[in-house]
N, C-alpha and C. Protein backbone atom coordinates (compact mmCIF):
# COMPACT_ATOMS: atom_id res chain seq x y z
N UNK A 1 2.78 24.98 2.01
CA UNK A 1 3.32 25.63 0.82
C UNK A 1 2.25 25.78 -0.25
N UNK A 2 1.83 25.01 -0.52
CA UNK A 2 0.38 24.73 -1.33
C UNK A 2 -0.61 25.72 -1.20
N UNK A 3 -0.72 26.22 0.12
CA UNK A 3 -2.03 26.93 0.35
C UNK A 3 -1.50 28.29 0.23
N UNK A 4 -0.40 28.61 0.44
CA UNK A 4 0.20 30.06 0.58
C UNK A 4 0.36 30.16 -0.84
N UNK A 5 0.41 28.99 -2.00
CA UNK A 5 0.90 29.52 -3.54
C UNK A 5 -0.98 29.93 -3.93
N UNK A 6 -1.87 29.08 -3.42
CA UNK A 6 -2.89 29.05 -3.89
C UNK A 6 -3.77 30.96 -3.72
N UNK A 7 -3.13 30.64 -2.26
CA UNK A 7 -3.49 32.38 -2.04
C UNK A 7 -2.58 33.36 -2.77
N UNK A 8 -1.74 33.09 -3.02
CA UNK A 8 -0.98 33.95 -3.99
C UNK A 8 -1.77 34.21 -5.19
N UNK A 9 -2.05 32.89 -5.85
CA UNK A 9 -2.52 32.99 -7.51
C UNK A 9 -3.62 33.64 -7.78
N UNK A 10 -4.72 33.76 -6.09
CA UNK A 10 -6.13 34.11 -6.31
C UNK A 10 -6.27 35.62 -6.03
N UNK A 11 -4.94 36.37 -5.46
CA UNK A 11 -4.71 37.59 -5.20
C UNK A 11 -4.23 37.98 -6.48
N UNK A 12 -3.35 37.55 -7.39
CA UNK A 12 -2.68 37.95 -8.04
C UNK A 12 -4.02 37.92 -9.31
N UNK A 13 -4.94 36.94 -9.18
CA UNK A 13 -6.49 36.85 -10.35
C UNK A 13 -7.15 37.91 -10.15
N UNK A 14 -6.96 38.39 -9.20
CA UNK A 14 -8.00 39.49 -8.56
C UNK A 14 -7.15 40.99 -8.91
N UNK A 15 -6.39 40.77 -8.37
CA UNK A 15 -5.41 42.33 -9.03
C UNK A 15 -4.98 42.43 -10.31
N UNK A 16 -4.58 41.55 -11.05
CA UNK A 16 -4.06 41.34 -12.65
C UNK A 16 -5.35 40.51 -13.51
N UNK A 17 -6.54 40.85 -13.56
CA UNK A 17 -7.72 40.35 -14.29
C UNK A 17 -7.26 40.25 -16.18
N UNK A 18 -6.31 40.77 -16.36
CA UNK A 18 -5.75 40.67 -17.57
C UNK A 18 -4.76 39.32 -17.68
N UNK A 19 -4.25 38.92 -16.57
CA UNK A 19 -3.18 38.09 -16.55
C UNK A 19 -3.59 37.10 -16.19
N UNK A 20 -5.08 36.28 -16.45
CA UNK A 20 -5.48 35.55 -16.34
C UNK A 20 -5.01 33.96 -16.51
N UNK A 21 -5.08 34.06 -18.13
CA UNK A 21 -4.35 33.08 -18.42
C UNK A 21 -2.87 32.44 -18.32
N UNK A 22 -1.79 33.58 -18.16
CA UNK A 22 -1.06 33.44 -17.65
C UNK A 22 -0.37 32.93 -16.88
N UNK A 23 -1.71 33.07 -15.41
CA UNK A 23 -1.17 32.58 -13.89
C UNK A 23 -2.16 31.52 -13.61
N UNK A 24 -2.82 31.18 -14.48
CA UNK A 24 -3.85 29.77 -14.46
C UNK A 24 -2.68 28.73 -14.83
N UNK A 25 -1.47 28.82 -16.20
CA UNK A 25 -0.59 28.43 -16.84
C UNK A 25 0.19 28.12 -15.74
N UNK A 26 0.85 29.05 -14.81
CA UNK A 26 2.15 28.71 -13.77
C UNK A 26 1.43 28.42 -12.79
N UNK A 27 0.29 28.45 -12.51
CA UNK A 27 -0.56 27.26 -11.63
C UNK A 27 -0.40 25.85 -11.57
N UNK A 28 -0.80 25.93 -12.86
CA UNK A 28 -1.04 24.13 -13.37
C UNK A 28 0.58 23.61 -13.53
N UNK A 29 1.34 24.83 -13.82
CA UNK A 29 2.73 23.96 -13.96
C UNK A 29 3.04 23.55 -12.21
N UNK A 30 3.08 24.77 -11.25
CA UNK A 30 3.00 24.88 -10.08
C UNK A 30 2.67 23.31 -9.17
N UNK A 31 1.41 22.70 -9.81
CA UNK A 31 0.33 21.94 -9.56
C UNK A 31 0.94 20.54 -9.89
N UNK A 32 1.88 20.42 -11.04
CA UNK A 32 2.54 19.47 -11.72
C UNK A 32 3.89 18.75 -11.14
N UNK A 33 4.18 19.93 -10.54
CA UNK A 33 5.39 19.80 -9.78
C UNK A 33 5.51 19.39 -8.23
N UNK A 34 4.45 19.62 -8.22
CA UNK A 34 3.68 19.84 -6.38
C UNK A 34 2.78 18.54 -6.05
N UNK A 35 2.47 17.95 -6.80
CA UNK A 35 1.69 16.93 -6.58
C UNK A 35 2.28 15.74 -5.90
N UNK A 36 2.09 15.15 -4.84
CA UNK A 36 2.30 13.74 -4.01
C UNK A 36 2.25 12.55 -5.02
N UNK A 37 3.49 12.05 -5.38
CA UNK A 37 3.61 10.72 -5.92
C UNK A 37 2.11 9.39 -5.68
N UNK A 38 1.66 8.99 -6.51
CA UNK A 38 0.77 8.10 -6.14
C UNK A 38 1.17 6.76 -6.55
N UNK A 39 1.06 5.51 -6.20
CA UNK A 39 1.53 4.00 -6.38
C UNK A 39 0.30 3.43 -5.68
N UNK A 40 0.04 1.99 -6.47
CA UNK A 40 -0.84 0.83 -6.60
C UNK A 40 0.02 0.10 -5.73
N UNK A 41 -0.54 -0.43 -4.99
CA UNK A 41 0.74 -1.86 -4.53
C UNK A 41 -0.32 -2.93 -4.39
N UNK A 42 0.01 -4.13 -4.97
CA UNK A 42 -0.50 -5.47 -4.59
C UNK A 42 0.48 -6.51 -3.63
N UNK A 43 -0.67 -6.85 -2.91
CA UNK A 43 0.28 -8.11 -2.53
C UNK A 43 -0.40 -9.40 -1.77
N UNK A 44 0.58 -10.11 -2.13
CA UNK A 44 0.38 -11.45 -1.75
C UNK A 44 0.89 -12.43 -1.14
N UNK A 45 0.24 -13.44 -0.45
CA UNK A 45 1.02 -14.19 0.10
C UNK A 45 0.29 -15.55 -0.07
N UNK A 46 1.25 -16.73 0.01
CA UNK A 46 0.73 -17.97 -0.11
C UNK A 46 1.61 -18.90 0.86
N UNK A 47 0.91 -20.10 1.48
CA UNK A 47 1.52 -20.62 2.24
C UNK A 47 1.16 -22.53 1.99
N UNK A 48 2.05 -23.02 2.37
CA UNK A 48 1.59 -24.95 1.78
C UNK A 48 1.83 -25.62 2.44
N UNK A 49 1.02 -26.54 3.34
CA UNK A 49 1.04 -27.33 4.63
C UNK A 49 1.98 -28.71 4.10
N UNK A 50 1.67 -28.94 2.82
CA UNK A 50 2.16 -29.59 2.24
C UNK A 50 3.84 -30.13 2.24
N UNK A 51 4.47 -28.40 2.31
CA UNK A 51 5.96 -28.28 2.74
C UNK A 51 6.27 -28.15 3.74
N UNK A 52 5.78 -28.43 4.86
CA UNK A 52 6.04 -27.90 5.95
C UNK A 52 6.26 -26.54 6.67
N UNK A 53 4.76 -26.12 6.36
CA UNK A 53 4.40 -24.72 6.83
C UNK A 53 5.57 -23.65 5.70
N UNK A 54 5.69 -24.45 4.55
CA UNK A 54 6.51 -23.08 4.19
C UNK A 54 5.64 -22.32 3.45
N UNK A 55 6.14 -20.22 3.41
CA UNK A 55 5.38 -19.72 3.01
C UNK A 55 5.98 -18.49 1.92
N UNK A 56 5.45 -18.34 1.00
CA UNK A 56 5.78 -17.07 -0.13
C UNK A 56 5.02 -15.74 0.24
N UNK A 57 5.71 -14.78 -0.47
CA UNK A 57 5.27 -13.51 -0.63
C UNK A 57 5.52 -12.93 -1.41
N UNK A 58 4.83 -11.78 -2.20
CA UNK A 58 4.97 -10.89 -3.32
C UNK A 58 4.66 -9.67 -2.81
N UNK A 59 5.01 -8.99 -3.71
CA UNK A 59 4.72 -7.20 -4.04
C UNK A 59 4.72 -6.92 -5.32
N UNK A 60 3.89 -6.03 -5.70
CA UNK A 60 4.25 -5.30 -7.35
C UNK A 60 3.59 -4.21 -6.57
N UNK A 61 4.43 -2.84 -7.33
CA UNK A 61 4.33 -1.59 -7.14
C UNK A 61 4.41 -0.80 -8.29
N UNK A 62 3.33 -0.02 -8.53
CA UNK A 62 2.98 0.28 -10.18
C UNK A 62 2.67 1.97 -9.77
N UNK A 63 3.15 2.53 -10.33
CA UNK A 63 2.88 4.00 -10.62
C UNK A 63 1.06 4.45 -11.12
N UNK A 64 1.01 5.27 -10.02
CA UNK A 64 -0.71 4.92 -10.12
C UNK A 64 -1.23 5.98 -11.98
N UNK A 65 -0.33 6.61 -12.48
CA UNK A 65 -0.70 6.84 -13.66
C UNK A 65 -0.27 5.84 -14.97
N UNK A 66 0.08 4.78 -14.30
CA UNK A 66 0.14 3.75 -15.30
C UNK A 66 -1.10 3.02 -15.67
N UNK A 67 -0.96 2.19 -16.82
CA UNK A 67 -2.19 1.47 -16.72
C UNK A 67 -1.38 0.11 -16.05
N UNK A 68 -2.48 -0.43 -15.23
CA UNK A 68 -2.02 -1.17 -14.32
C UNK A 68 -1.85 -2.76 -14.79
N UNK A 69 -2.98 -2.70 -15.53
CA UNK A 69 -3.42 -4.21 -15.95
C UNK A 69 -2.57 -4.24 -17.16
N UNK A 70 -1.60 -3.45 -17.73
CA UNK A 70 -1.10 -3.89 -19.00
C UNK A 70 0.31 -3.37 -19.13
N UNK A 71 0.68 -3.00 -18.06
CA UNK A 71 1.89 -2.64 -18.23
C UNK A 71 2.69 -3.21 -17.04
N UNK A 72 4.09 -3.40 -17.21
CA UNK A 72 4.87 -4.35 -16.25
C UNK A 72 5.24 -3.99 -14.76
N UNK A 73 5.48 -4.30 -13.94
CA UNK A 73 5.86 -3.46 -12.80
C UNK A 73 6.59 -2.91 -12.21
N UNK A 74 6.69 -1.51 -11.85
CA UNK A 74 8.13 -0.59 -11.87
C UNK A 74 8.78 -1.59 -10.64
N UNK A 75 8.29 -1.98 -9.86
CA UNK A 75 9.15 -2.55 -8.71
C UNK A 75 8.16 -4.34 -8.30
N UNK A 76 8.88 -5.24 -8.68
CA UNK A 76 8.35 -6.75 -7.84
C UNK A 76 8.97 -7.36 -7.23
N UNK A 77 9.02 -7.34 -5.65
CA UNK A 77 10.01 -8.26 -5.07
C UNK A 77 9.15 -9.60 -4.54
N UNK A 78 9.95 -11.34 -3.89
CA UNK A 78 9.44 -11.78 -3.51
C UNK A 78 10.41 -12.39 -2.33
N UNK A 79 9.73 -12.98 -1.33
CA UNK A 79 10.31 -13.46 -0.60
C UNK A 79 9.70 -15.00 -0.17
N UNK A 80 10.54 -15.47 1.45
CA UNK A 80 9.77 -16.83 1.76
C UNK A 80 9.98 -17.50 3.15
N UNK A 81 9.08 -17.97 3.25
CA UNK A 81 9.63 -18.26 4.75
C UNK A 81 9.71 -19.33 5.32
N UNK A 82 10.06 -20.24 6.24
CA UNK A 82 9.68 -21.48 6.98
C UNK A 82 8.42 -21.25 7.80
N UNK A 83 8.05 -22.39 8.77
CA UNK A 83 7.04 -22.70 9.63
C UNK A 83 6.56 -20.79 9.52
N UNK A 84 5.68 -20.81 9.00
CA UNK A 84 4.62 -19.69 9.08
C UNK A 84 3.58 -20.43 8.66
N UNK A 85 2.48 -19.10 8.52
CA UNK A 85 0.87 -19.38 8.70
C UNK A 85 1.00 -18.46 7.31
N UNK A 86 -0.23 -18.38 6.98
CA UNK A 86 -0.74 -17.78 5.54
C UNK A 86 -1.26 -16.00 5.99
N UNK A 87 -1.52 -15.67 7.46
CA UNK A 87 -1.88 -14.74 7.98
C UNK A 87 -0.88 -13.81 8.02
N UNK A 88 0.66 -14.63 8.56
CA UNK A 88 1.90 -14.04 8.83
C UNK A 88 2.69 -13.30 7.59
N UNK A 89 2.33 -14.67 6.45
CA UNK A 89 3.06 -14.41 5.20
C UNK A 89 2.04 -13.18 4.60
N UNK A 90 0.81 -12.78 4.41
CA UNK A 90 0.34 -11.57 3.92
C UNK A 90 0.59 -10.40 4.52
N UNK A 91 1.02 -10.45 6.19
CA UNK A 91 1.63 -9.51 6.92
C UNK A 91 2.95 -9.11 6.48
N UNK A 92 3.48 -10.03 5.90
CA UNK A 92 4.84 -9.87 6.10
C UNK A 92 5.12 -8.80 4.25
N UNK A 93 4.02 -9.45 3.51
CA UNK A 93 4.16 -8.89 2.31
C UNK A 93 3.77 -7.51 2.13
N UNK A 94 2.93 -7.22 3.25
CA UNK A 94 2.26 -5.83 3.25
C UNK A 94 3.99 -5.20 3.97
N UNK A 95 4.36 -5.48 4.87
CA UNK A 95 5.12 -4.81 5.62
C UNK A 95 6.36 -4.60 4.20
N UNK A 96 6.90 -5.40 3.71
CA UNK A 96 8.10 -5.10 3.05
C UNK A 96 7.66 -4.17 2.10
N UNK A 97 6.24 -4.41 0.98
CA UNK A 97 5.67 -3.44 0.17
C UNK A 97 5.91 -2.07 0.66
N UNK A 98 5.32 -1.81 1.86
CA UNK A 98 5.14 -0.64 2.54
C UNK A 98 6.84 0.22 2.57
N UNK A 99 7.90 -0.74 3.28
CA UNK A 99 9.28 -0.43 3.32
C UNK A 99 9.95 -0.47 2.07
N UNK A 100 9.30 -0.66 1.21
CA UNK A 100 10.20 -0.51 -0.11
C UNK A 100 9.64 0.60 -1.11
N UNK A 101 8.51 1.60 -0.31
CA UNK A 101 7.82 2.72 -1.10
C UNK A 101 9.22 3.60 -0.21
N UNK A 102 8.86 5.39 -1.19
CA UNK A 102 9.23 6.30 -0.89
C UNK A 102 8.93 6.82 0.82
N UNK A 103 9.31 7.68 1.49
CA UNK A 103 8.53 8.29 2.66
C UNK A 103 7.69 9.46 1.63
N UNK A 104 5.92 9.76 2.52
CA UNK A 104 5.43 11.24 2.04
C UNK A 104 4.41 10.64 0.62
N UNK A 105 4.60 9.49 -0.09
CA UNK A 105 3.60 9.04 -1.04
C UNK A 105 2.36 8.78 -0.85
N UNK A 106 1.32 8.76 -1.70
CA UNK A 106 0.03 7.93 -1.34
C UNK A 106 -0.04 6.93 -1.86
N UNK A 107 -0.86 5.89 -1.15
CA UNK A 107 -1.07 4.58 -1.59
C UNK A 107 -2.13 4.12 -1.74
N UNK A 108 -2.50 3.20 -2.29
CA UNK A 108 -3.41 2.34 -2.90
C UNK A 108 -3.39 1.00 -2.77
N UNK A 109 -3.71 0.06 -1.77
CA UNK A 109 -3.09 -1.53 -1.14
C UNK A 109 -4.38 -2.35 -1.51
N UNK A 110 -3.79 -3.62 -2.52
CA UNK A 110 -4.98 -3.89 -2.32
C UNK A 110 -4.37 -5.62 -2.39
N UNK A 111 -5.04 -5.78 -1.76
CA UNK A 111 -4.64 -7.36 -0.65
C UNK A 111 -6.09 -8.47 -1.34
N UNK A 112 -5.95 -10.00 -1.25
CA UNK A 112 -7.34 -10.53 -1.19
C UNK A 112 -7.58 -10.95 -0.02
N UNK A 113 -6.66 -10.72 1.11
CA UNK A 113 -6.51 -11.68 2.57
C UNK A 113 -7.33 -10.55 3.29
N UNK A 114 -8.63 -11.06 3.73
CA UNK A 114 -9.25 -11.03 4.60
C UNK A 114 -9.15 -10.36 5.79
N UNK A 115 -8.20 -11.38 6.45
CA UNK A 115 -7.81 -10.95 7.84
C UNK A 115 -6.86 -9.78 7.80
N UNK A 116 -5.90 -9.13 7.25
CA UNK A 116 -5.17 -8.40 6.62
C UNK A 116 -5.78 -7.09 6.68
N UNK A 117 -7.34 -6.91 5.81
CA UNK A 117 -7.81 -5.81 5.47
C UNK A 117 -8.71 -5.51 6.65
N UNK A 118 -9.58 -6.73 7.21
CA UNK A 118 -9.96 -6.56 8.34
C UNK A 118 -9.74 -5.88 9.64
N UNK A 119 -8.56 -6.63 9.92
CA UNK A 119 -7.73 -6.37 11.32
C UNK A 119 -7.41 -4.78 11.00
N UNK A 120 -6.79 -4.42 10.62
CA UNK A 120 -6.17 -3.17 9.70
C UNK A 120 -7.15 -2.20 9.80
N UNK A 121 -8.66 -1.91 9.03
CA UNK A 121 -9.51 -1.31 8.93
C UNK A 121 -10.56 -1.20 10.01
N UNK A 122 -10.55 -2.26 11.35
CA UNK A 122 -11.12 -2.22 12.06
C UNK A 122 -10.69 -3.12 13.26
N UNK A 123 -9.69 -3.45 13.28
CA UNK A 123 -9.62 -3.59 15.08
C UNK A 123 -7.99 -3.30 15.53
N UNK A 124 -7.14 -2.97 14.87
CA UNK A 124 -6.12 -2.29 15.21
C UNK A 124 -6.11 -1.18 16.06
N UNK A 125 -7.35 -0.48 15.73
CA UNK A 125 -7.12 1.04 16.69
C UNK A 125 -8.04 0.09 18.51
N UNK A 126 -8.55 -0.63 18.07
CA UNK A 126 -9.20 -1.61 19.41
C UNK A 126 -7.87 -2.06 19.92
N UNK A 127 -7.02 -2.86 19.56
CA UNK A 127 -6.06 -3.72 20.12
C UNK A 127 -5.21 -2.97 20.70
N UNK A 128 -4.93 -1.69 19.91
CA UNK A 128 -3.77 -0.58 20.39
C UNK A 128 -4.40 0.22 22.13
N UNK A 129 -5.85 0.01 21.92
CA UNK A 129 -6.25 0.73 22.89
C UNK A 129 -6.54 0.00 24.31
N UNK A 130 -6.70 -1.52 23.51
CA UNK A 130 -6.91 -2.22 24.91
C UNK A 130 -5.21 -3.15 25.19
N UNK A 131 -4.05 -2.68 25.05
CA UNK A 131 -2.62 -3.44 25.33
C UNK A 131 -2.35 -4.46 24.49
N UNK A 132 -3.15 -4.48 23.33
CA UNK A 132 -2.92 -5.65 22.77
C UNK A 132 -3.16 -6.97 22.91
N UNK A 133 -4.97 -6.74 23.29
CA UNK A 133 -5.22 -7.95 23.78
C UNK A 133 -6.76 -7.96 22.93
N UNK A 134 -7.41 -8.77 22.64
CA UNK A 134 -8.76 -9.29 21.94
C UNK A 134 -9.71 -9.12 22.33
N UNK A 135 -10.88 -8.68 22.13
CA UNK A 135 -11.96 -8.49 22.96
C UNK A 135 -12.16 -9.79 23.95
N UNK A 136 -11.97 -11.11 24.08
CA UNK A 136 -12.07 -12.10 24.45
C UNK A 136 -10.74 -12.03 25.47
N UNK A 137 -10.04 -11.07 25.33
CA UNK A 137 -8.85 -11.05 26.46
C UNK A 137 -7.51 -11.58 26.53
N UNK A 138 -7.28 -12.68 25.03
CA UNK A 138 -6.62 -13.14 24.81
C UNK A 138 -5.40 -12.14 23.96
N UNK A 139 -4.20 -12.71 24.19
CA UNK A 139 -2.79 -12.08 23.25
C UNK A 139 -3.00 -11.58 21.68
N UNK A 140 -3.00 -10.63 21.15
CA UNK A 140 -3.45 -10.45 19.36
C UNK A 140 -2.70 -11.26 18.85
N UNK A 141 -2.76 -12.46 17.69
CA UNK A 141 -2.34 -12.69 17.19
C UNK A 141 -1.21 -12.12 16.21
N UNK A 142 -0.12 -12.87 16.23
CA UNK A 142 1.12 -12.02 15.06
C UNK A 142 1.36 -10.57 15.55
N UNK A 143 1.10 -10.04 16.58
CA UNK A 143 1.45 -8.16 17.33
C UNK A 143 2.60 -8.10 16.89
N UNK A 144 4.13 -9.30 16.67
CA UNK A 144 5.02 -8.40 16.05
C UNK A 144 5.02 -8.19 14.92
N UNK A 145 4.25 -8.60 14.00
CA UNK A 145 3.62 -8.59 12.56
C UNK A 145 3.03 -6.93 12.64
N UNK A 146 2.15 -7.19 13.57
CA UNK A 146 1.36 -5.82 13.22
C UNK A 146 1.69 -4.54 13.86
N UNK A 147 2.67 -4.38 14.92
CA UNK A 147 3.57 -3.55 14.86
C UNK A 147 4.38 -3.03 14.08
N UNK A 148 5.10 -4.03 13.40
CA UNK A 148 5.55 -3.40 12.63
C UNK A 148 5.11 -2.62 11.32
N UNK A 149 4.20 -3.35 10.93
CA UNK A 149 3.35 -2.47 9.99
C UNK A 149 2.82 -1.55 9.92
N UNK A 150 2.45 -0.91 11.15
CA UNK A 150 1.57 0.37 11.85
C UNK A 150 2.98 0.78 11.57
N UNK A 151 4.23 0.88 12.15
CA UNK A 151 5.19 1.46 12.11
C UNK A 151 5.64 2.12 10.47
N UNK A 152 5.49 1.35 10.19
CA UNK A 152 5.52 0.99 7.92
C UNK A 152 4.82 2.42 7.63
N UNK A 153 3.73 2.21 8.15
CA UNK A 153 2.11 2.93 7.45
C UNK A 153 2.72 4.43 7.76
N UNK A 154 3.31 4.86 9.07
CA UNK A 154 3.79 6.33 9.19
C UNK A 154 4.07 6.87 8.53
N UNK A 155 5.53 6.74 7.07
CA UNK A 155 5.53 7.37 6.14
C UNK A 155 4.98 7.63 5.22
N UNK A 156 3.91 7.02 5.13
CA UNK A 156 2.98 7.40 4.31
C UNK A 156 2.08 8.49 3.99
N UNK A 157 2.00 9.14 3.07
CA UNK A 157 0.72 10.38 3.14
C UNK A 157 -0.39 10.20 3.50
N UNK A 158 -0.82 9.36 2.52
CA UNK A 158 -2.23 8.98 2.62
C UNK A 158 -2.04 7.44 1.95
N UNK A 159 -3.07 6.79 2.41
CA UNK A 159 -3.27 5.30 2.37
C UNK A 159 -4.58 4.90 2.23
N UNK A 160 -5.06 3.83 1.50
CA UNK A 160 -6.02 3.31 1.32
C UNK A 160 -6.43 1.74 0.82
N UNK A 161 -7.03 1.25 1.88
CA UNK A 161 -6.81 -0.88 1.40
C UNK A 161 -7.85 -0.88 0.69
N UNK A 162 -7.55 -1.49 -0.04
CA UNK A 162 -8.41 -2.58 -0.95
C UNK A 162 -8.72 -3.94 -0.72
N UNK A 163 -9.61 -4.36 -0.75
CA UNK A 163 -9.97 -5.62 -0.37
C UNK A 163 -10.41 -6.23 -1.81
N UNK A 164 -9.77 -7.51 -2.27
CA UNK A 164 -10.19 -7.65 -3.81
C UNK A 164 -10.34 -9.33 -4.13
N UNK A 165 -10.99 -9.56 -4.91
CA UNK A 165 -10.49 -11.17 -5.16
C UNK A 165 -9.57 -11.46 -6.01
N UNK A 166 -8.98 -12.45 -5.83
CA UNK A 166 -7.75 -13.11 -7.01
C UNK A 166 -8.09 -12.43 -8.88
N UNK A 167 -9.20 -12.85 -8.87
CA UNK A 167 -9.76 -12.84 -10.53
C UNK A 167 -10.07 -11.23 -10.77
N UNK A 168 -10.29 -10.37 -9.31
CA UNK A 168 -10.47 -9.11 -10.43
C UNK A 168 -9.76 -8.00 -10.42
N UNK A 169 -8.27 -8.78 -10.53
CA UNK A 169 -7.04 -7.87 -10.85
C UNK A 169 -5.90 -8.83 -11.17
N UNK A 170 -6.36 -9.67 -12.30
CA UNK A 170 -6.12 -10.70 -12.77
C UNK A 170 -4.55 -10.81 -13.16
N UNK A 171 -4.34 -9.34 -13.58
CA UNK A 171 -3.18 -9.49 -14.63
C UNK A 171 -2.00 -9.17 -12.99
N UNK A 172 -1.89 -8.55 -12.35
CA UNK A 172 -1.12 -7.90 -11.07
C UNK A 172 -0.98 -9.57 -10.29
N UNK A 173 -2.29 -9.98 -9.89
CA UNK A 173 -1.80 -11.41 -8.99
C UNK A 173 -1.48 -12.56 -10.09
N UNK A 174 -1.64 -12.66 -11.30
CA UNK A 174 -1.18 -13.77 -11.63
C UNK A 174 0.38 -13.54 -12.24
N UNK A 175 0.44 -12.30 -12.29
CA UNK A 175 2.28 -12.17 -12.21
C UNK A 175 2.76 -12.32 -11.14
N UNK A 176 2.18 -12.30 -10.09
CA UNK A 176 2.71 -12.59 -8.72
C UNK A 176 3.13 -14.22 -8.26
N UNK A 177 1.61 -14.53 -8.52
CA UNK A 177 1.72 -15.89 -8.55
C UNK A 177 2.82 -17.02 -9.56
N UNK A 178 2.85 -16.04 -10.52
CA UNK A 178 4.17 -16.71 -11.47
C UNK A 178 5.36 -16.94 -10.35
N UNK A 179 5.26 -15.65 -10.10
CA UNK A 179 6.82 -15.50 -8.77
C UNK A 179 7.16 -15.94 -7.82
N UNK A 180 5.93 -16.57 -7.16
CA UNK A 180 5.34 -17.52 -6.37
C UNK A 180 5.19 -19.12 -6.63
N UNK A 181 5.06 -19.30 -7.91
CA UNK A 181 4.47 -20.74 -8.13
C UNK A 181 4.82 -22.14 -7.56
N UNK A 182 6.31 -22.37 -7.41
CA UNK A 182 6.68 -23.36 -6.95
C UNK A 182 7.72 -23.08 -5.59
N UNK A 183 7.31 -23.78 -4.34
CA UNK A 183 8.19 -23.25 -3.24
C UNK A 183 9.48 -23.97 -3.17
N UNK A 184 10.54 -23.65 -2.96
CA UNK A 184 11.87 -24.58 -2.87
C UNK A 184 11.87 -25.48 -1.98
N UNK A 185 12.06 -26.84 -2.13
CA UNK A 185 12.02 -27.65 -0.83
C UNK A 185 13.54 -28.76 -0.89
């Protein structure tokens, strides 16, 4: 639709050289209306051997024309789990983040877990290709974790991870971590 209005406007620049400003005007409105929703999502997960493998998770989902660091978050859910790992619980936070966006948006993910951005950015399309098994031959760790998330990622337009530390998106994880702070035991 986009490309057929675009060829419209540049035919219509070319034949109406007077009506310039005009159709630059119902362009940009055109352009305003037409544009793919964009959202920030953070997330997190924490886990405490302490409780007996229990583990938390967050999301905040911020409208990417917001300012991020100072304004509150259109959407924060959290959740929690028993006997998990800290690997499972950042899986699990990416996956609900992901299911609680629109279908057709772009995204912006930005995680501090390691293995998360790793696996994701570089050996997912390996694991998918060799049955789901490790270069070493062994079972992928968490596959129903990461199935389902590949599954997640489909509605999406466009996507993009972030890999970040705790401190330099200070204000997003330490509201998280508020939400997080103490596990129920």
């Amino acid at each position: 639709m986009k490309t057929a209005l675009r060829n419209s406007f540049e035919k219509a620049r070319t034949n109406y050289p007077d009506s310039k400003p005009a159709i630059e005007e119902l362009e940009a409105q055109v352009e305003r209306h037409t544009r793919t929703p964009k959202f920030h999502v953070f997330i997190e997960g924490i886990s405490w051997r302490e409780h007996r493998d229990y583990g938390v998770w967050a999301y905040s989902i911020f409208n990417a024309n917001a300012d991020i660091l100072t304004t509150l978050p259109r959407l924060s859910i959290h959740g929690s789990v028993q006997r998990t790992t800290r690997n499972r619980i950042d899986l699990m936070a990416a996956i609900n983040a992901i299911e609680a966006l629109p279908s057709g948006v772009e995204v912006r993910i930005y995680t501090d877990s390691e293995y998360l951005y790793k696996n994701f950015i570089r050996s997912r399309k390996k694991w998918v290709e060799n049955n789901w098994k490790t270069q070493s031959g062994s079972e992928v760790a968490n596959k129903d974790l990461w199935l389902q998330l590949m599954a997640a990622m489909f509605k999406l337009s466009r996507f993009r991870w972030e890999l970040t530390d705790r401190h330099s998106l200070r204000a997003a994880f330490r509201y998280q971590h508020w939400l997080l702070e103490k596990p129920e035991t």
